[in-house]
PDB file of N, CA and C in Angstrom:
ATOM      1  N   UNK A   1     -16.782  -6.518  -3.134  1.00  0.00           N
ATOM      2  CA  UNK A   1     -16.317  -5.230  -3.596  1.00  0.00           C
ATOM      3  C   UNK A   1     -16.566  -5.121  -5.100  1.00  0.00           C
ATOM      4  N   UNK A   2     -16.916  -3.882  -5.164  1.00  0.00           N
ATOM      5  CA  UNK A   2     -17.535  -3.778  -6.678  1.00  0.00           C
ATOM      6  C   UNK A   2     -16.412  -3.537  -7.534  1.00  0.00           C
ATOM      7  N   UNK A   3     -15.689  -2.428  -7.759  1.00  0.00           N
ATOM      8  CA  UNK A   3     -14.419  -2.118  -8.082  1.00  0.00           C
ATOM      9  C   UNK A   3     -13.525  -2.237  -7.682  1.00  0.00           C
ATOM     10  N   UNK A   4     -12.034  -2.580  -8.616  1.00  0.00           N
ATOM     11  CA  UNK A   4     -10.824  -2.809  -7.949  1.00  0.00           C
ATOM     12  C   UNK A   4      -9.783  -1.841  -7.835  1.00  0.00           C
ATOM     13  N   UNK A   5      -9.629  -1.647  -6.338  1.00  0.00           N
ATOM     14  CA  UNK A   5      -8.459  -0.589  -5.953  1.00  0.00           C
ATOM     15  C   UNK A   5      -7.329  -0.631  -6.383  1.00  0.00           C
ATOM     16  N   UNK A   6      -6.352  -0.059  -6.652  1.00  0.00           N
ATOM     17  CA  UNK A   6      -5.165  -0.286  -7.473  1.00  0.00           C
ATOM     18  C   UNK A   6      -3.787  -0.566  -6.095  1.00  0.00           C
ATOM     19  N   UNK A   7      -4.377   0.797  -5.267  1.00  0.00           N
ATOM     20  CA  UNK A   7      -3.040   0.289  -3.983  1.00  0.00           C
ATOM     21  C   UNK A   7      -3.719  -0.161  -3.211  1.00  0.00           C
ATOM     22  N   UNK A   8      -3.089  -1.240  -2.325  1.00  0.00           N
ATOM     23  CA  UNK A   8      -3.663  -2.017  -1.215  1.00  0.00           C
ATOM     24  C   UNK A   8      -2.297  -1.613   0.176  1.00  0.00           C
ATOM     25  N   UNK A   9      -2.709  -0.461   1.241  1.00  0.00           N
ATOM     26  CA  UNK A   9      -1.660  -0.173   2.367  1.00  0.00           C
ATOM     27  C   UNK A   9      -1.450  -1.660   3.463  1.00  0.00           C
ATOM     28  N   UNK A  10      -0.375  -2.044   3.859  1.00  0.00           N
ATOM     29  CA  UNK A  10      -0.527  -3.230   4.260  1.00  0.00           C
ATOM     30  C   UNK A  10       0.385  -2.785   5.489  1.00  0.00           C
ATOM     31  N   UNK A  11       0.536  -3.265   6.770  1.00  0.00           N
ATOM     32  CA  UNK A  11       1.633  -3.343   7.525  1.00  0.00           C
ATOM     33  C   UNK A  11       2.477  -4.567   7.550  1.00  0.00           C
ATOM     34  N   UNK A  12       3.237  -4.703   8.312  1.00  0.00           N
ATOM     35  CA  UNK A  12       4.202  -5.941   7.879  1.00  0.00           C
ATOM     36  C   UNK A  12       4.153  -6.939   8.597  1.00  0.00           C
ATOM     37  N   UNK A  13       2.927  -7.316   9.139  1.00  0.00           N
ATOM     38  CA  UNK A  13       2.465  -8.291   9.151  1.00  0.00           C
ATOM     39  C   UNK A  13       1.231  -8.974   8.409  1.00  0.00           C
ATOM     40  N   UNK A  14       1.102  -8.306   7.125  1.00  0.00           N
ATOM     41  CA  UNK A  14       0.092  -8.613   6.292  1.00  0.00           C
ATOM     42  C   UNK A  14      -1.437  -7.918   6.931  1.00  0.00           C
ATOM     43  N   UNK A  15      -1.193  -7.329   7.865  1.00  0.00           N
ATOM     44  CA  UNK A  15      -2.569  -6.989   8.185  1.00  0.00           C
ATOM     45  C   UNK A  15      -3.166  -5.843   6.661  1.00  0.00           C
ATOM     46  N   UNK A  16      -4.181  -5.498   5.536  1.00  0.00           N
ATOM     47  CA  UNK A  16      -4.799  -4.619   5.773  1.00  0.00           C
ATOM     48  C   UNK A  16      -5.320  -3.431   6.060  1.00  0.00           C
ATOM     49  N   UNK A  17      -4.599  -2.219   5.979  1.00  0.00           N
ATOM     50  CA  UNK A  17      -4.760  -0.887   6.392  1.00  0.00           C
ATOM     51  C   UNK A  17      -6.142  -0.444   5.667  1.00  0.00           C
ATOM     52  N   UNK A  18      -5.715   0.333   4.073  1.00  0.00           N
ATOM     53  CA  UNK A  18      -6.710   0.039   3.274  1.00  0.00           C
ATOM     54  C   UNK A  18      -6.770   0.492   2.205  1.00  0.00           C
ATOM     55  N   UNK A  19      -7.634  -0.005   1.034  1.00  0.00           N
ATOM     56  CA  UNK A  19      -7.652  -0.158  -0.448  1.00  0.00           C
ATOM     57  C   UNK A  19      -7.995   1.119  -1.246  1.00  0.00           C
ATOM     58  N   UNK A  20      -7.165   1.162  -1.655  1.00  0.00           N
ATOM     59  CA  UNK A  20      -7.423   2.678  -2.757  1.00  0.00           C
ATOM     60  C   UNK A  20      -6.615   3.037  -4.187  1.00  0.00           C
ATOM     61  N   UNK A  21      -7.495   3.778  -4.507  1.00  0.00           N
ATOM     62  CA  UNK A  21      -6.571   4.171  -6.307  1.00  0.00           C
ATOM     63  C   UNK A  21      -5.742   5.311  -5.982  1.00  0.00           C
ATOM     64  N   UNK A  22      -6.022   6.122  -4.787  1.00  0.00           N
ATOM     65  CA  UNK A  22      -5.219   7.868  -4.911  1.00  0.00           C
ATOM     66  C   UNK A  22      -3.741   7.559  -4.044  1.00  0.00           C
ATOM     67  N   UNK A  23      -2.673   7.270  -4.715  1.00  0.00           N
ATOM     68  CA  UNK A  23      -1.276   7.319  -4.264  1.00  0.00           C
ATOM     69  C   UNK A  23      -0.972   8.019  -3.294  1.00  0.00           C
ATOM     70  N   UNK A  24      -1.418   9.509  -3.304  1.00  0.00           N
ATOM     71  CA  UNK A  24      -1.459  10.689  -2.258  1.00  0.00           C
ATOM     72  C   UNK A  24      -1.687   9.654  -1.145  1.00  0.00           C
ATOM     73  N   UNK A  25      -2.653   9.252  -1.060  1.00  0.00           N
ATOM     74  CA  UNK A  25      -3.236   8.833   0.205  1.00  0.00           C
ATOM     75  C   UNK A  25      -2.739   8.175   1.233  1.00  0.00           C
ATOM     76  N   UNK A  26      -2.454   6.859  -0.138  1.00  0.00           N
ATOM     77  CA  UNK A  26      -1.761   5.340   0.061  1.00  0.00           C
ATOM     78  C   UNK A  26      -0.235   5.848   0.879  1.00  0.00           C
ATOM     79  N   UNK A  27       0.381   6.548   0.461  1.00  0.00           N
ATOM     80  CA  UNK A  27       1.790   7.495   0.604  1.00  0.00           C
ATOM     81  C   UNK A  27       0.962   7.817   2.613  1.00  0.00           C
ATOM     82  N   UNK A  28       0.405   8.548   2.109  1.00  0.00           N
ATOM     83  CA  UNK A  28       0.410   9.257   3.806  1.00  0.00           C
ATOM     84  C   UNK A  28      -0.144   8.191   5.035  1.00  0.00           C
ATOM     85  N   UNK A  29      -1.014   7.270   4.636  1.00  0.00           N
ATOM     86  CA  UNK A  29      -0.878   6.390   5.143  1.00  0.00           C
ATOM     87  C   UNK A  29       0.224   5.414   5.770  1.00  0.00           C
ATOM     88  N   UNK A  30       0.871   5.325   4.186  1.00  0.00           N
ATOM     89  CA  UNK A  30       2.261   4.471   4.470  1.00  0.00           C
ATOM     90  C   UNK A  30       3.386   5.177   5.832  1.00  0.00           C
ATOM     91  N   UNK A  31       3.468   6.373   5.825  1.00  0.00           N
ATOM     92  CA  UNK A  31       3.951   7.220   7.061  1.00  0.00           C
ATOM     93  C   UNK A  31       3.453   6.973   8.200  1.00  0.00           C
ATOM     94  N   UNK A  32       1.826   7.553   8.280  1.00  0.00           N
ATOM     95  CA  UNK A  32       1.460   6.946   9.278  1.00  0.00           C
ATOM     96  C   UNK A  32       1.679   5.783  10.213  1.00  0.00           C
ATOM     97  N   UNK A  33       1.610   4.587   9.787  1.00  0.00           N
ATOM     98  CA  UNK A  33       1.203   3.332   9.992  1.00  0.00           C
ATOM     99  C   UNK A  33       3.131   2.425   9.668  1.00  0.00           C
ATOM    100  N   UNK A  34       4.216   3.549   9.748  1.00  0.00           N
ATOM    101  CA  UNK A  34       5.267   3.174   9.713  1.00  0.00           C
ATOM    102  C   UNK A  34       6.010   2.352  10.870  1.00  0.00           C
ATOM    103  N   UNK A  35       5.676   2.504  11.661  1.00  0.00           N
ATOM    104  CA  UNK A  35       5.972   2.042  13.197  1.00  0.00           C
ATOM    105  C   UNK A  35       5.423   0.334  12.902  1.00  0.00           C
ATOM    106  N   UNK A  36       4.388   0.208  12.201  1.00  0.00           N
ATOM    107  CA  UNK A  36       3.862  -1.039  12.361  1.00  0.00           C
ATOM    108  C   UNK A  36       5.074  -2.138  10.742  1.00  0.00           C
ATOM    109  N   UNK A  37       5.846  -1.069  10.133  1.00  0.00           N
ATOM    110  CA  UNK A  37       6.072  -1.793   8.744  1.00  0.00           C
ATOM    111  C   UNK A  37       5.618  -1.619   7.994  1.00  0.00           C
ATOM    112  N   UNK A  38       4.858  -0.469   7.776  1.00  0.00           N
ATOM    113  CA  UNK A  38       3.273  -0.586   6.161  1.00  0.00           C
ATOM    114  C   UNK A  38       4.376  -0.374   5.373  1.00  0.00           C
ATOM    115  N   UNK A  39       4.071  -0.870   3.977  1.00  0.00           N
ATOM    116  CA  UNK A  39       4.229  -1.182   2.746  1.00  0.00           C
ATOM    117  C   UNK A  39       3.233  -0.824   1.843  1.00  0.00           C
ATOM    118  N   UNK A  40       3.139  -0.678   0.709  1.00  0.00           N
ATOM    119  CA  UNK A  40       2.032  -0.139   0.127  1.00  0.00           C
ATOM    120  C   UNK A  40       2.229  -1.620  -1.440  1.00  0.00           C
ATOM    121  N   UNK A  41       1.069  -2.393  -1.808  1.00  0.00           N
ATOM    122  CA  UNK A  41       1.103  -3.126  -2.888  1.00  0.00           C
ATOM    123  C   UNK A  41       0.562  -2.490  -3.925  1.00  0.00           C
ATOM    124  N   UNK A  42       1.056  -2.479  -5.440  1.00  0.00           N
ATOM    125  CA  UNK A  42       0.304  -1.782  -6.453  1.00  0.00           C
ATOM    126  C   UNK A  42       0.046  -3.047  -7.358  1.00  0.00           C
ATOM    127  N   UNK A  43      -1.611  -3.262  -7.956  1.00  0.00           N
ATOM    128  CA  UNK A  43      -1.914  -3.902  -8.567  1.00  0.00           C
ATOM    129  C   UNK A  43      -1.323  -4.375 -10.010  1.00  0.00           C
ATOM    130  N   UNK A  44      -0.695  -3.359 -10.516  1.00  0.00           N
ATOM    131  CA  UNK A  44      -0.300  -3.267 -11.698  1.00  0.00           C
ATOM    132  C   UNK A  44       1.150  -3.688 -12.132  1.00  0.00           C
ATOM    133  N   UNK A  45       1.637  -3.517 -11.228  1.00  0.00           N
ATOM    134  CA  UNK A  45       3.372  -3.975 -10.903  1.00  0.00           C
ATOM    135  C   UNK A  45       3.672  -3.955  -9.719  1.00  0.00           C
ATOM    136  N   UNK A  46       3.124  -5.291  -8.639  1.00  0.00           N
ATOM    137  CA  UNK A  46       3.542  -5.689  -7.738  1.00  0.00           C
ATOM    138  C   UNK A  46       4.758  -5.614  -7.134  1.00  0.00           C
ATOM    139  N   UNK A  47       5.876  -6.172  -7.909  1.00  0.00           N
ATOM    140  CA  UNK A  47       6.831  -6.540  -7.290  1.00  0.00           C
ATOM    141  C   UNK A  47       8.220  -5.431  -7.398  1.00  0.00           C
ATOM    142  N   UNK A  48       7.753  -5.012  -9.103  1.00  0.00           N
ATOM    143  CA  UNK A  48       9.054  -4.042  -9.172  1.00  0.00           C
ATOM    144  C   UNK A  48       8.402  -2.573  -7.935  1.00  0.00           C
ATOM    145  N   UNK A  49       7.321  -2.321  -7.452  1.00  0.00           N
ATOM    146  CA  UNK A  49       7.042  -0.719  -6.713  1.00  0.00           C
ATOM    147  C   UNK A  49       7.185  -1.287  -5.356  1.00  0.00           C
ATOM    148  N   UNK A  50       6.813  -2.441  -4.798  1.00  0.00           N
ATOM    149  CA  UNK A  50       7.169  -2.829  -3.644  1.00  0.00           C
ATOM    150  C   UNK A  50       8.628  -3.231  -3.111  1.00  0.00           C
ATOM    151  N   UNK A  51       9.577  -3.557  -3.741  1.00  0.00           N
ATOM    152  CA  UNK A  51      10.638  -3.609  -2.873  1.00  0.00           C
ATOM    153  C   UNK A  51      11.235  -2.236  -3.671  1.00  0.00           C
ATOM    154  N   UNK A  52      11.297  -1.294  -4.080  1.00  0.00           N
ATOM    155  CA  UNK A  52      12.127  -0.315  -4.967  1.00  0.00           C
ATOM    156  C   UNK A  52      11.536   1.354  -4.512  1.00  0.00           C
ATOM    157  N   UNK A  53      10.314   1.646  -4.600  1.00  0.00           N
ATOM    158  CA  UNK A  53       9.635   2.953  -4.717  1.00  0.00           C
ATOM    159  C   UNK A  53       9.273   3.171  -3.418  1.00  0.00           C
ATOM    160  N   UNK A  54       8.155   2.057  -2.736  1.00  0.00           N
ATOM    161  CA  UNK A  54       7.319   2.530  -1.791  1.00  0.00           C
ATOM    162  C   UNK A  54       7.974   1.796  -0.563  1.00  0.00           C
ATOM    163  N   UNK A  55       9.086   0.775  -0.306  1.00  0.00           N
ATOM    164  CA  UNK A  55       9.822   0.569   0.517  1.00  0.00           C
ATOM    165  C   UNK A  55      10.354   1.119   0.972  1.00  0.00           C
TER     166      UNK A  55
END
């Protein structure tokens, strides 16, 4: 991969959904793919947007 995506959509089993900079997206995804657990990781501040914002 040439460039690095900033959100990475994941379900909660670590699978993978998929890599992107547009939040919009990452967000509607995260709905989508709720049934499975998705979570959304942000490159920039991992830990404080994952258990607080996008949880």
């Amino acid at each position: 991969m040439s460039k690095k995506e900033r959100y990475t959509v994941k379900t909660g089993k670590g699978k993978i959904i998929k890599l992107t900079n547009d939040l919009d997206e990452a967000l509607k995804l995260k709905e989508e793919y709720k049934h499975e657990g998705a979570y959304i990781e942000d490159k920039k501040s991992p830990k404080k947007h994952r258990t607080t914002f996008f949880h």
